[in-house]
PDB file of N, CA and C in Angstrom:
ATOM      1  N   UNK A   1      -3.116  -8.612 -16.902  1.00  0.00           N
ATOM      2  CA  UNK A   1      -4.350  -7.932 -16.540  1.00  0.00           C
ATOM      3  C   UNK A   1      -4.037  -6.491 -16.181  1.00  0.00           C
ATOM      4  N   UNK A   2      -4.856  -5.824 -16.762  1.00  0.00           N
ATOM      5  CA  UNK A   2      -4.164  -4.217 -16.472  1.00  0.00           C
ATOM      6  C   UNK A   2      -5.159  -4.089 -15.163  1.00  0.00           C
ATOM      7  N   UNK A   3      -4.334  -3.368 -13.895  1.00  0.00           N
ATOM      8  CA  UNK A   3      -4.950  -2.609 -12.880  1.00  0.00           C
ATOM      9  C   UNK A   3      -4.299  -1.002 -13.019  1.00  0.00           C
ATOM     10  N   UNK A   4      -5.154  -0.671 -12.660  1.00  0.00           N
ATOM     11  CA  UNK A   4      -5.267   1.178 -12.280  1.00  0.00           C
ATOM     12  C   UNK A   4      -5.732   1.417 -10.926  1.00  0.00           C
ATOM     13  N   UNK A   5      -4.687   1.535  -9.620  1.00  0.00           N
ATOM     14  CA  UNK A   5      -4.645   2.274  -8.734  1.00  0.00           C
ATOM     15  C   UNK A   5      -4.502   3.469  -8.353  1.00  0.00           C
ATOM     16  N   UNK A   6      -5.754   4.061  -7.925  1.00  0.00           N
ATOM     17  CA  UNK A   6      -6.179   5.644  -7.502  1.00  0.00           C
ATOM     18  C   UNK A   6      -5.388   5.396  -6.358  1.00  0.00           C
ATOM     19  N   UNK A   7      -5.197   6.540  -5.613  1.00  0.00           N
ATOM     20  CA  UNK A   7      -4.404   7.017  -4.356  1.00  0.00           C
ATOM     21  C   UNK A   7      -4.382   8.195  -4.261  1.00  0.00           C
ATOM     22  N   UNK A   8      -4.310   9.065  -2.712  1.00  0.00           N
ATOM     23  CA  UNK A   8      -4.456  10.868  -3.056  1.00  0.00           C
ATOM     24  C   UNK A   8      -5.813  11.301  -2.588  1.00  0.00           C
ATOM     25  N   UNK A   9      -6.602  10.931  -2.328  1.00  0.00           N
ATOM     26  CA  UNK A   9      -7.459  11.899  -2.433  1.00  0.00           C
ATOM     27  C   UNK A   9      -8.074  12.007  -0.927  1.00  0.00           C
ATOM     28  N   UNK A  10      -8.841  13.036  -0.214  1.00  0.00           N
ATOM     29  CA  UNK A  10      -9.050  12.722   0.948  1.00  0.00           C
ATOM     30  C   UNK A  10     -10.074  14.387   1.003  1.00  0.00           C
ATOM     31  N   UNK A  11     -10.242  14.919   2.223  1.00  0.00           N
ATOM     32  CA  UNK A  11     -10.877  16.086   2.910  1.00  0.00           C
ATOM     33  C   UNK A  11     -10.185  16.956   2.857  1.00  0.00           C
ATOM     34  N   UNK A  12     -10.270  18.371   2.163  1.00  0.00           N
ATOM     35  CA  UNK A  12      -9.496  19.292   1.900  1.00  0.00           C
ATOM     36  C   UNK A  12     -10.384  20.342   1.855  1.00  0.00           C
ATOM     37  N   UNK A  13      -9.510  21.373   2.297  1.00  0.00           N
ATOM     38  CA  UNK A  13     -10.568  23.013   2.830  1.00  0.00           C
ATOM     39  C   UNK A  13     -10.962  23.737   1.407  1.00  0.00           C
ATOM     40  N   UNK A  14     -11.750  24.272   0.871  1.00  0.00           N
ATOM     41  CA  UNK A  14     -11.804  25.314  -0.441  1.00  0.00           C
ATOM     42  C   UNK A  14     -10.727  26.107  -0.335  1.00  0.00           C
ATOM     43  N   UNK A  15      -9.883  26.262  -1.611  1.00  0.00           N
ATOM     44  CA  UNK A  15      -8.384  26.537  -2.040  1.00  0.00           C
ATOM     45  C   UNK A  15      -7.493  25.565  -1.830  1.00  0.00           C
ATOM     46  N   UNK A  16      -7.800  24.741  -1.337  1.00  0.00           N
ATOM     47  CA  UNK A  16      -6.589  23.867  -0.686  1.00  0.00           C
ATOM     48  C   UNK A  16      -6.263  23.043  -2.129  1.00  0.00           C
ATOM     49  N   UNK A  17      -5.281  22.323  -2.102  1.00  0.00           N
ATOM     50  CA  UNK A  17      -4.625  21.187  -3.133  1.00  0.00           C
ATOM     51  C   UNK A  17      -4.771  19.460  -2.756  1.00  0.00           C
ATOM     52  N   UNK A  18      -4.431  18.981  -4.002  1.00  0.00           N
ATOM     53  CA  UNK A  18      -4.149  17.557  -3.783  1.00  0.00           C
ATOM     54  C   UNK A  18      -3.395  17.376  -4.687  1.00  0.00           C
ATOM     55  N   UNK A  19      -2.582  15.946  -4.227  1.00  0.00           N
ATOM     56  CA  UNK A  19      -1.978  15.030  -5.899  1.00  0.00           C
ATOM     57  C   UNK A  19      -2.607  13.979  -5.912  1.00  0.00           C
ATOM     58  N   UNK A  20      -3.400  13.396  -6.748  1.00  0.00           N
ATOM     59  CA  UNK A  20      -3.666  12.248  -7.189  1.00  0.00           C
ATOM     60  C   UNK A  20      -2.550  11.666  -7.569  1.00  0.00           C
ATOM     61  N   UNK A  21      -2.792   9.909  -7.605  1.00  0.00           N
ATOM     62  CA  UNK A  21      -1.842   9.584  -8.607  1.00  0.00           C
ATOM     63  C   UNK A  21      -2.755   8.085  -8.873  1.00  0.00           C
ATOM     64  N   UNK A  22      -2.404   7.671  -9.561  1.00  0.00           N
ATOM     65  CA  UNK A  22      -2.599   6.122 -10.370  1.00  0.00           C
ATOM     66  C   UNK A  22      -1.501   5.647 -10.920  1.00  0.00           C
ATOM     67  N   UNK A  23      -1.316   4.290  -9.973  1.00  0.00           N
ATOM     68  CA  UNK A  23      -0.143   3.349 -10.350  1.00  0.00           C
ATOM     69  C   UNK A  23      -0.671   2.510 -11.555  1.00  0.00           C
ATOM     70  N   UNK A  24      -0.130   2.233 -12.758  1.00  0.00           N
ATOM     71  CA  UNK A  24      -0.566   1.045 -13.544  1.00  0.00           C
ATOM     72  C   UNK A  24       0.422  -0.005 -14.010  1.00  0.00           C
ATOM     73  N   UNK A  25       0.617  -0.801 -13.022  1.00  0.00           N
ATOM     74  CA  UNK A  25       1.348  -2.054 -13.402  1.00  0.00           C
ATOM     75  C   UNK A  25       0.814  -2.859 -14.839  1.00  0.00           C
ATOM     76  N   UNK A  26       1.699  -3.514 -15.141  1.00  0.00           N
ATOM     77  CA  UNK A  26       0.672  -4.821 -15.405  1.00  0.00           C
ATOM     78  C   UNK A  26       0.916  -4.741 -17.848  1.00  0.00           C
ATOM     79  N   UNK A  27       1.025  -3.184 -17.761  1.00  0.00           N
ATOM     80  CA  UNK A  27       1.104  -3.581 -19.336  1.00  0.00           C
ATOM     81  C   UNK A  27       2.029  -2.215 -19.911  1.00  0.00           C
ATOM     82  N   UNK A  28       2.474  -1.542 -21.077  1.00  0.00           N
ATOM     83  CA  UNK A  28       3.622  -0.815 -21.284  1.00  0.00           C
ATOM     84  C   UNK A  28       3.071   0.675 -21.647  1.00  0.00           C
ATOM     85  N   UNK A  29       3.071   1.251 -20.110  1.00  0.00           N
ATOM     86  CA  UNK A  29       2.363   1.850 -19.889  1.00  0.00           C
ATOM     87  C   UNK A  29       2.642   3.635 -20.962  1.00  0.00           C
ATOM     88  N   UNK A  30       3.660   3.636 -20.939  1.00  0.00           N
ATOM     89  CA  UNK A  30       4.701   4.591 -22.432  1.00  0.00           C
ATOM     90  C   UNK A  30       3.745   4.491 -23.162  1.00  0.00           C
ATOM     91  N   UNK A  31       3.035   3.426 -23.729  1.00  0.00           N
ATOM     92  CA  UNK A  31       2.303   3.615 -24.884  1.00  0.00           C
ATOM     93  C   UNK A  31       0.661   3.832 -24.847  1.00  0.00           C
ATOM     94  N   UNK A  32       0.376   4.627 -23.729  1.00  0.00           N
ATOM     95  CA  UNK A  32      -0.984   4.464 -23.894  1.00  0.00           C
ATOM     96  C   UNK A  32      -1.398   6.033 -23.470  1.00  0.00           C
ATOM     97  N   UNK A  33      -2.603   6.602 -23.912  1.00  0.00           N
ATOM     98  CA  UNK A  33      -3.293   7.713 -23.602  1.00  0.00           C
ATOM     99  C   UNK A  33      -3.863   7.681 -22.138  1.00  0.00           C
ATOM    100  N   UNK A  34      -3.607   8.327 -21.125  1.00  0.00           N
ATOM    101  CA  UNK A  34      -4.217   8.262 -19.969  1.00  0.00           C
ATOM    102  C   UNK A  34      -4.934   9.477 -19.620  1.00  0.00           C
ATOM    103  N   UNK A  35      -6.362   9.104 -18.684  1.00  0.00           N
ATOM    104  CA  UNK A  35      -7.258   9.869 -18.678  1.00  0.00           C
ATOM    105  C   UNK A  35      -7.694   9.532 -16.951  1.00  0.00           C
ATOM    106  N   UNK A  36      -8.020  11.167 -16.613  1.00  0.00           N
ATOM    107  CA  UNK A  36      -8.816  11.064 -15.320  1.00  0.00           C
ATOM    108  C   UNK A  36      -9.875  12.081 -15.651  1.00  0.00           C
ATOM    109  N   UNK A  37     -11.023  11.075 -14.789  1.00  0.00           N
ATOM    110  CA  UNK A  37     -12.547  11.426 -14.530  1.00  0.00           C
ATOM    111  C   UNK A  37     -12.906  11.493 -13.396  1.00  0.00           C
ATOM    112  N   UNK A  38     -13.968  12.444 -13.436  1.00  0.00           N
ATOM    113  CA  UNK A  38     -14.639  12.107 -11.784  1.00  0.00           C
ATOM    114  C   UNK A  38     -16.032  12.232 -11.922  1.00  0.00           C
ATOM    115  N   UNK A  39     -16.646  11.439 -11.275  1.00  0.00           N
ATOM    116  CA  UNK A  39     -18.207  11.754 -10.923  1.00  0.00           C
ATOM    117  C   UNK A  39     -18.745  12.331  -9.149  1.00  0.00           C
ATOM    118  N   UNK A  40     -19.453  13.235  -9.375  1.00  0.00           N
ATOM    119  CA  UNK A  40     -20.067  13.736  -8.065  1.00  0.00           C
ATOM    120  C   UNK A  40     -21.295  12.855  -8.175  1.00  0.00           C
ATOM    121  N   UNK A  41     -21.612  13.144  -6.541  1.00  0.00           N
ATOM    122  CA  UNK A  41     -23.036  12.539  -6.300  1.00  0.00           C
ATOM    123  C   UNK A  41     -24.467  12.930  -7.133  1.00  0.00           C
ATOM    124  N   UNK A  42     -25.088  12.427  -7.869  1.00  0.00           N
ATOM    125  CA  UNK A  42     -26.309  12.155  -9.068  1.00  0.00           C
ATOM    126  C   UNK A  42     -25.877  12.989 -10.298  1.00  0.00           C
ATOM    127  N   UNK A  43     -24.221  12.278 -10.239  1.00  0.00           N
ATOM    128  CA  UNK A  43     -23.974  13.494 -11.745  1.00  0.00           C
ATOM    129  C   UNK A  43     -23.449  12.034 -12.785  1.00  0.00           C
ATOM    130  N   UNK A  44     -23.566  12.452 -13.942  1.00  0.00           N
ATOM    131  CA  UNK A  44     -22.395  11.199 -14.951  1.00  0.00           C
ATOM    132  C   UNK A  44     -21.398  11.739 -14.402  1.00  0.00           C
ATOM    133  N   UNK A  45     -20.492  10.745 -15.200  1.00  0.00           N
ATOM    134  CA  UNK A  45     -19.069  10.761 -14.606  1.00  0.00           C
ATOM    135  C   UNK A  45     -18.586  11.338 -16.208  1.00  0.00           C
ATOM    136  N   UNK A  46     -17.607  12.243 -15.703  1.00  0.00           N
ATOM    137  CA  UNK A  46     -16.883  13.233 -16.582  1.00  0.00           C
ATOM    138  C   UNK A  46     -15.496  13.292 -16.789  1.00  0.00           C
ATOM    139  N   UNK A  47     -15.232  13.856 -18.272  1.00  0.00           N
ATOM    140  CA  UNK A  47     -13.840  13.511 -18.376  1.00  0.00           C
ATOM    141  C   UNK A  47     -13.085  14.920 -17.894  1.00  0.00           C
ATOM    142  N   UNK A  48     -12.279  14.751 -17.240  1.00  0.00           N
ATOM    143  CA  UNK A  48     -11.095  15.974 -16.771  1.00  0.00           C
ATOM    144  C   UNK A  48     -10.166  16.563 -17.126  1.00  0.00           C
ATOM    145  N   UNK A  49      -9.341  15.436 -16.954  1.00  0.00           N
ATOM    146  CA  UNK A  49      -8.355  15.619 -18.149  1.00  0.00           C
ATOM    147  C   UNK A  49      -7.689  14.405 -19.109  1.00  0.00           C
ATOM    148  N   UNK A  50      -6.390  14.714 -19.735  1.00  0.00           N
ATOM    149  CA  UNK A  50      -5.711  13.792 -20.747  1.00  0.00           C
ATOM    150  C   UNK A  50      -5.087  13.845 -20.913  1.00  0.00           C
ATOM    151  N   UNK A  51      -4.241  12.809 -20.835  1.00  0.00           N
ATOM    152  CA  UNK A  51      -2.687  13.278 -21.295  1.00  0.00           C
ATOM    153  C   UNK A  51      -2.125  12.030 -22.633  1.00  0.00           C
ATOM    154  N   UNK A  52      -2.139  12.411 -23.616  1.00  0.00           N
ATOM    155  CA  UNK A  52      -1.287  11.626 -24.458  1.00  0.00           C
ATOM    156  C   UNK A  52       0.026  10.830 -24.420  1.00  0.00           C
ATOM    157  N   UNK A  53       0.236   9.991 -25.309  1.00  0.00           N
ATOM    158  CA  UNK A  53       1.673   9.292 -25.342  1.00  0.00           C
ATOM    159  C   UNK A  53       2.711  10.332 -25.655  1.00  0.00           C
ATOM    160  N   UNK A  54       2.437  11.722 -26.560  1.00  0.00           N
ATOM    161  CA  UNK A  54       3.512  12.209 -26.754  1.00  0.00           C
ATOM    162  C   UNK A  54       3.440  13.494 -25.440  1.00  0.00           C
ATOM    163  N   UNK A  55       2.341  13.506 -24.457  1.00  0.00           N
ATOM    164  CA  UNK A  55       2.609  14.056 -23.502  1.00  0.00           C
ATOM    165  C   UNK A  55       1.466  15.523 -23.194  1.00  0.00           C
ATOM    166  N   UNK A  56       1.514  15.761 -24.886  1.00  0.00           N
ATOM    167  CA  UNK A  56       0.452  16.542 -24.630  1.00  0.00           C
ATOM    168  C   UNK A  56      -0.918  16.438 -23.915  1.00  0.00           C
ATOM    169  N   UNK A  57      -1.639  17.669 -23.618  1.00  0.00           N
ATOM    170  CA  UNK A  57      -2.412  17.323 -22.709  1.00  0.00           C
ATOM    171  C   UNK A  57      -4.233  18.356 -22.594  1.00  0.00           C
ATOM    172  N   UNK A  58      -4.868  17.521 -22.328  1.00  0.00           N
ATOM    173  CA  UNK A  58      -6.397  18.345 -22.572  1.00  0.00           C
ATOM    174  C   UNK A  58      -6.919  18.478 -21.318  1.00  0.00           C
ATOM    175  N   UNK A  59      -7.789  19.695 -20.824  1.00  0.00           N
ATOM    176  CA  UNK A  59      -8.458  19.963 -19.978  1.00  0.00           C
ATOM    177  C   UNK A  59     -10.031  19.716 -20.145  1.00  0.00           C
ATOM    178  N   UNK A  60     -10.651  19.552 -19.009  1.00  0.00           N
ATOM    179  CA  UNK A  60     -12.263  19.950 -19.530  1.00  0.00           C
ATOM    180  C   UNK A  60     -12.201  21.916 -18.848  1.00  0.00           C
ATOM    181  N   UNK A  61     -13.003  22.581 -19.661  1.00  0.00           N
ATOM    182  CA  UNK A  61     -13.379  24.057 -18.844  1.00  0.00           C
ATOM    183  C   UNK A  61     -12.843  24.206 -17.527  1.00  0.00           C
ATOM    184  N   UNK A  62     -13.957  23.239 -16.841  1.00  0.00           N
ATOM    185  CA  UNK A  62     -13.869  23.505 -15.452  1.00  0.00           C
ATOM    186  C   UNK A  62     -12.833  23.329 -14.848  1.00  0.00           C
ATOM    187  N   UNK A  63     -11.700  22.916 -15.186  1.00  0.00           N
ATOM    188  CA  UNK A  63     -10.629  22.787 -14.682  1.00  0.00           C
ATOM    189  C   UNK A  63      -9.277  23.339 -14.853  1.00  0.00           C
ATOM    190  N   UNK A  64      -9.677  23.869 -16.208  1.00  0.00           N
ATOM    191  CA  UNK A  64      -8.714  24.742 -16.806  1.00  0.00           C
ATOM    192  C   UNK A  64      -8.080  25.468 -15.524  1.00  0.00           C
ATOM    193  N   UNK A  65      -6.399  25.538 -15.601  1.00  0.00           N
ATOM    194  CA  UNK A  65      -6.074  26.421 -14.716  1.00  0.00           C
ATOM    195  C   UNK A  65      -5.900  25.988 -13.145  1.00  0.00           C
ATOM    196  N   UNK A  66      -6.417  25.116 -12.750  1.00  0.00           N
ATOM    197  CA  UNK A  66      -6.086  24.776 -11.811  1.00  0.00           C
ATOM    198  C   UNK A  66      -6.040  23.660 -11.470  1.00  0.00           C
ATOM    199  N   UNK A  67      -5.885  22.282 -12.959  1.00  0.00           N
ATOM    200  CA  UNK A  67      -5.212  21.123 -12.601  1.00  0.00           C
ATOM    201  C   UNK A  67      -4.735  20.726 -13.438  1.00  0.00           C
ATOM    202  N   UNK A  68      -3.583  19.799 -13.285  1.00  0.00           N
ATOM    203  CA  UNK A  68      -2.683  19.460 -13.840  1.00  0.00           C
ATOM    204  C   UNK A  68      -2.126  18.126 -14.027  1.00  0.00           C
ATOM    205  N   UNK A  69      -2.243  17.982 -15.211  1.00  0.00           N
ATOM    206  CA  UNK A  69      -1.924  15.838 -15.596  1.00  0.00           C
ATOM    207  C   UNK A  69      -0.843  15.790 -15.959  1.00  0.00           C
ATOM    208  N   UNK A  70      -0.201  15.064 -15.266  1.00  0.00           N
ATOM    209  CA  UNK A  70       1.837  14.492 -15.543  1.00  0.00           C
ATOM    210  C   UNK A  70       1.634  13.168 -15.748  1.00  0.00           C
ATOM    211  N   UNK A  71       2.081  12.821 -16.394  1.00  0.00           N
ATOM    212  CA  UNK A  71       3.168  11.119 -15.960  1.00  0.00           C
ATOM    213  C   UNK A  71       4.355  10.622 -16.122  1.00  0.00           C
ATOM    214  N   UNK A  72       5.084   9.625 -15.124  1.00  0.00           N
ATOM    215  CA  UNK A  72       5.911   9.366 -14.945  1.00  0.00           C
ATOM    216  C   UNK A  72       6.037   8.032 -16.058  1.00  0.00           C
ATOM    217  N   UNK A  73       6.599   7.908 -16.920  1.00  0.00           N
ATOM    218  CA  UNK A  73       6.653   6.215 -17.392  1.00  0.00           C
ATOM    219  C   UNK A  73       7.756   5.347 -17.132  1.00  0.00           C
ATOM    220  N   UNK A  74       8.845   5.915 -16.144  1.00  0.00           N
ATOM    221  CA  UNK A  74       9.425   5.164 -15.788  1.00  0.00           C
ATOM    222  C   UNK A  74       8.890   4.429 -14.268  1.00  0.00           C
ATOM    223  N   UNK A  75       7.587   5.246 -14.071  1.00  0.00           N
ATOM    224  CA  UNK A  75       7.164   4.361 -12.504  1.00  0.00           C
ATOM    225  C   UNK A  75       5.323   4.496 -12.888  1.00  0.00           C
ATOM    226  N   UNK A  76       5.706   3.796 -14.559  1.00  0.00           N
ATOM    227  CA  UNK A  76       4.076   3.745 -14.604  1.00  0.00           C
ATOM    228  C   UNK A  76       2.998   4.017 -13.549  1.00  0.00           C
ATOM    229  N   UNK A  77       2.770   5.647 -13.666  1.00  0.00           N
ATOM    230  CA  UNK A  77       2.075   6.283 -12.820  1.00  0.00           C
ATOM    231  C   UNK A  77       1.473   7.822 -13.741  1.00  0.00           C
ATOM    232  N   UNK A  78       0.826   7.702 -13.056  1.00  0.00           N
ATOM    233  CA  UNK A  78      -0.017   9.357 -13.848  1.00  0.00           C
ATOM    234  C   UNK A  78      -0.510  10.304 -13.185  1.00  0.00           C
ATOM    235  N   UNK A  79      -0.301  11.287 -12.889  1.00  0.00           N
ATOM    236  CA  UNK A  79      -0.623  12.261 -11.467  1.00  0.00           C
ATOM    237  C   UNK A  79      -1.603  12.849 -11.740  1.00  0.00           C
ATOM    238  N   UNK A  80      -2.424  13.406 -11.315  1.00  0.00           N
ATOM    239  CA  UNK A  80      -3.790  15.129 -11.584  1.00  0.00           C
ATOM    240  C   UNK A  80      -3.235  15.484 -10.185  1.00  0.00           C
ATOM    241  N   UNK A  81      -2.502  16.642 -10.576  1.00  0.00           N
ATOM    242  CA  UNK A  81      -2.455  18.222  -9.289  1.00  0.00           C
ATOM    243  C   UNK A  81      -3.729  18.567  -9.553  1.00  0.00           C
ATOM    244  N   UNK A  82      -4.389  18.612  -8.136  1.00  0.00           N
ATOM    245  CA  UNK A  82      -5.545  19.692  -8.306  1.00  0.00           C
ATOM    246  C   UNK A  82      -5.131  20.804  -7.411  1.00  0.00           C
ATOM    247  N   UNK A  83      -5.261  22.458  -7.847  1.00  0.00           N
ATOM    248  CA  UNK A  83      -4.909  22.965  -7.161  1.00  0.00           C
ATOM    249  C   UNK A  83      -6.365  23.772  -7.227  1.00  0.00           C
ATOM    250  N   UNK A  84      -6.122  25.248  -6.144  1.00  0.00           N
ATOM    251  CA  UNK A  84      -7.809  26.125  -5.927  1.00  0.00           C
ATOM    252  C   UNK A  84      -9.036  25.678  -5.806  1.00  0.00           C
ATOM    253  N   UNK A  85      -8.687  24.285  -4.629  1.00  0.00           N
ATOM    254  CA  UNK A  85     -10.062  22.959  -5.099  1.00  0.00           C
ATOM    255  C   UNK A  85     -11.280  23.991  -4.380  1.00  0.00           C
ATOM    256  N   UNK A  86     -12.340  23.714  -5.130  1.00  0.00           N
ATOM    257  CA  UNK A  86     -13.764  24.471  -5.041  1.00  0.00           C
ATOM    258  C   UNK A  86     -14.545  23.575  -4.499  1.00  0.00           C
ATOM    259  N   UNK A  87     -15.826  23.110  -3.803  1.00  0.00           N
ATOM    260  CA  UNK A  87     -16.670  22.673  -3.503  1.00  0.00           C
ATOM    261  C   UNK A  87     -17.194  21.942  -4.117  1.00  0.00           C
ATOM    262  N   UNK A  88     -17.149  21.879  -5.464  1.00  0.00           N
ATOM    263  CA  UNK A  88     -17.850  21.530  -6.355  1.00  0.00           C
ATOM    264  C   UNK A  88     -16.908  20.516  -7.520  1.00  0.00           C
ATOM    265  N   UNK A  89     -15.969  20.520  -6.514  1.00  0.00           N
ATOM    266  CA  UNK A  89     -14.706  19.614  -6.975  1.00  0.00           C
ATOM    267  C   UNK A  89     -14.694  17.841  -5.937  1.00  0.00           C
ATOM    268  N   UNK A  90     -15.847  18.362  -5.467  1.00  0.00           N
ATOM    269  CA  UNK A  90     -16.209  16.973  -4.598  1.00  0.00           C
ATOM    270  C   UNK A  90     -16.508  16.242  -5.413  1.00  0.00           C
ATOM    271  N   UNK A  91     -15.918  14.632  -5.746  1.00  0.00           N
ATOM    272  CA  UNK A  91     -16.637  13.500  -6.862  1.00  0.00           C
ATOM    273  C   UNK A  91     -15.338  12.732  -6.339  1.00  0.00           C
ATOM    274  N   UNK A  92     -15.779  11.132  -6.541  1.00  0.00           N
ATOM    275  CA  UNK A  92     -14.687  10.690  -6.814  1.00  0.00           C
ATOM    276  C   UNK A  92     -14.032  10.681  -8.136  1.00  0.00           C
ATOM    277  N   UNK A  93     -12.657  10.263  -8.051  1.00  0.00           N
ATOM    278  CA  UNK A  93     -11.625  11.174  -9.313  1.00  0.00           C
ATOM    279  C   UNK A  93     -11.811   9.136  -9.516  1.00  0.00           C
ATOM    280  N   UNK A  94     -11.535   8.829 -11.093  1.00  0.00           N
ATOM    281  CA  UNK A  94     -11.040   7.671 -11.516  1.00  0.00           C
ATOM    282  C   UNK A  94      -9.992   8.009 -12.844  1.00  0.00           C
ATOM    283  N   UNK A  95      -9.138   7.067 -12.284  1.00  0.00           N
ATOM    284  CA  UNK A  95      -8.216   6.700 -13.925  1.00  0.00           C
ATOM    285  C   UNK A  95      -8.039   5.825 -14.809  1.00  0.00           C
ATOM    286  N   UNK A  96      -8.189   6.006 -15.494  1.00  0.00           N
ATOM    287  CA  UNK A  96      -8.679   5.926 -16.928  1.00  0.00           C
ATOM    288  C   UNK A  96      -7.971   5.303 -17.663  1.00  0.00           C
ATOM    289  N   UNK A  97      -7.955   4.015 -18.612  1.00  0.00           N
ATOM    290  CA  UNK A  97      -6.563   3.960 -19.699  1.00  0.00           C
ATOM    291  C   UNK A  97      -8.132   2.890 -20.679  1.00  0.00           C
ATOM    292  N   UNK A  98      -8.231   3.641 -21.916  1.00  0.00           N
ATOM    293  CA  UNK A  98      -9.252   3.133 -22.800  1.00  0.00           C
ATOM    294  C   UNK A  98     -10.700   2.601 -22.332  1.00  0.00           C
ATOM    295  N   UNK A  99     -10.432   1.140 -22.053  1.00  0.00           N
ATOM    296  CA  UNK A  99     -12.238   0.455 -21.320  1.00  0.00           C
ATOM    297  C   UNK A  99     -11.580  -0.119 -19.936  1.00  0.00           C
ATOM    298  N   UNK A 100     -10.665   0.644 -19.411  1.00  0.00           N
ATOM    299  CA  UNK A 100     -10.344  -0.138 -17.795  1.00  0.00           C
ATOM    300  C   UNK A 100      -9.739   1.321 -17.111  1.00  0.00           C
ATOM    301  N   UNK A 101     -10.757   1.253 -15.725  1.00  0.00           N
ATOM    302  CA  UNK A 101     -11.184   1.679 -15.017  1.00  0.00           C
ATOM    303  C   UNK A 101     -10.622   1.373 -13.465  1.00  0.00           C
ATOM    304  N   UNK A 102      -9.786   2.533 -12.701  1.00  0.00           N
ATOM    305  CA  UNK A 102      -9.429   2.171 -11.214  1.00  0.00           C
ATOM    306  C   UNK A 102     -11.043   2.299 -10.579  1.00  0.00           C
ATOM    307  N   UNK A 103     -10.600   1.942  -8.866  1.00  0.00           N
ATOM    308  CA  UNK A 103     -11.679   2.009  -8.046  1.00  0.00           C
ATOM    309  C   UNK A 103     -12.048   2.970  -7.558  1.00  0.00           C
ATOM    310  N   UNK A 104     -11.221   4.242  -7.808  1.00  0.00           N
ATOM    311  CA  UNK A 104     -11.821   5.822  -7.866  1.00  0.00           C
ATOM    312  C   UNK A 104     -10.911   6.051  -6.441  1.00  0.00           C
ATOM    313  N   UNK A 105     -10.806   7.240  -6.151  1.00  0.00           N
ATOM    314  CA  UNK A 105     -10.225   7.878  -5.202  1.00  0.00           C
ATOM    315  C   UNK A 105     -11.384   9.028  -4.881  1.00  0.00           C
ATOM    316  N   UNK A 106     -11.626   9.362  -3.173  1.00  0.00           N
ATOM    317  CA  UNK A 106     -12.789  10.288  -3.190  1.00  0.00           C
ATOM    318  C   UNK A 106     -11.997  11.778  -2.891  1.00  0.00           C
ATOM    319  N   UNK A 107     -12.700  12.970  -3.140  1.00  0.00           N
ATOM    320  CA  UNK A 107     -11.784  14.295  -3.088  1.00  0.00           C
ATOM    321  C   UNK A 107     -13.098  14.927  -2.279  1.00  0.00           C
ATOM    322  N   UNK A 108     -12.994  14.904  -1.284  1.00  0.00           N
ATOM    323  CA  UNK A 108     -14.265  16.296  -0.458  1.00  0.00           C
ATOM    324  C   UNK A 108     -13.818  17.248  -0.333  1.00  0.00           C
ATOM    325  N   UNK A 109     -14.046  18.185  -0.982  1.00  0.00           N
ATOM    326  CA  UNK A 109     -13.836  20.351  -0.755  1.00  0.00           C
ATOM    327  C   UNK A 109     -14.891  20.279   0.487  1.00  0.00           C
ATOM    328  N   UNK A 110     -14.337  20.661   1.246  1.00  0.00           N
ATOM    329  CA  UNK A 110     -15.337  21.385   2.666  1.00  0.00           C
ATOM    330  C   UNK A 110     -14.954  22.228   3.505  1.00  0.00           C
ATOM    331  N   UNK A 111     -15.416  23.015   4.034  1.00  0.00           N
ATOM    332  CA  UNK A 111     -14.696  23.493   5.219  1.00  0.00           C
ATOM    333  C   UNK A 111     -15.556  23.299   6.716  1.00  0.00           C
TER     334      UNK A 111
END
C-alpha cells in the first residue's frame, strides 16, 4: 500500500523558509515522478512543483525562484525548500505520487 507522509510545515513570518518533506515507504520509490501541491482556503488545489525519475524538475510561476524539489531515493523521501515565503503561500502543501495523495502538511505566512 503506498503511503505519503507530509512533515515540515508550521507558522512562519513573511521571508522566512521551510523544508517540507514526504516519506514514501511502501513501493520503489526511484521509479516514480513526484509531485507537491497545495491548496489555500476556497482555492483548488494546485500543482507546485515536480520532480521526475531522471531528476529533472518543473515549477508552477508562482514559485519560480523561491522553491525547490529534491529527492533522496535512498531514504524514499522528497523535499520542497520553500524559501521568501509570502502570505499567500498559506495552503496546505500535499505530496503527490500519480492517484495517491499524503494528508497534507499546513504552511501559515503571518506575522
Amino acid at each position: 500500500q503506498v503511503q505519503l507522509v507530509e512533515s515540515g510545515g508550521g507558522l512562519v513570518q513573511p521571508g522566512g523558509s521551510l523544508r517540507l518533506s514526504c516519506a514514501a515507504p511502501g513501493f520503489t520509490f526511484s521509479s516514480y515522478a513526484m509531485r507537491w501541491y497545495r491548496q489555500a482556503p476556497g482555492k483548488e488545489r494546485e500543482l507546485v512543483a515536480h520532480i521526475a525519475v531522471s531528476g529533472s524538475t518543473y515549477y508552477a510561476d508562482s514559485v519560480k525562484g523561491r522553491f525547490t524539489i529534491s529527492r533522496d531515493n535512498a531514504k524514499n523521501t522528497v523535499y520542497l525548500q520553500i524559501d521568501s515565503l509570502k502570505p499567500e503561500d498559506t495552503a496546505v502543501y500535499y505530496c503527490n505520487r500519480e492517484k495517491n495523495w499524503g494528508q497534507g502538511t499546513q504552511v501559515t505566512v503571518s506575522s
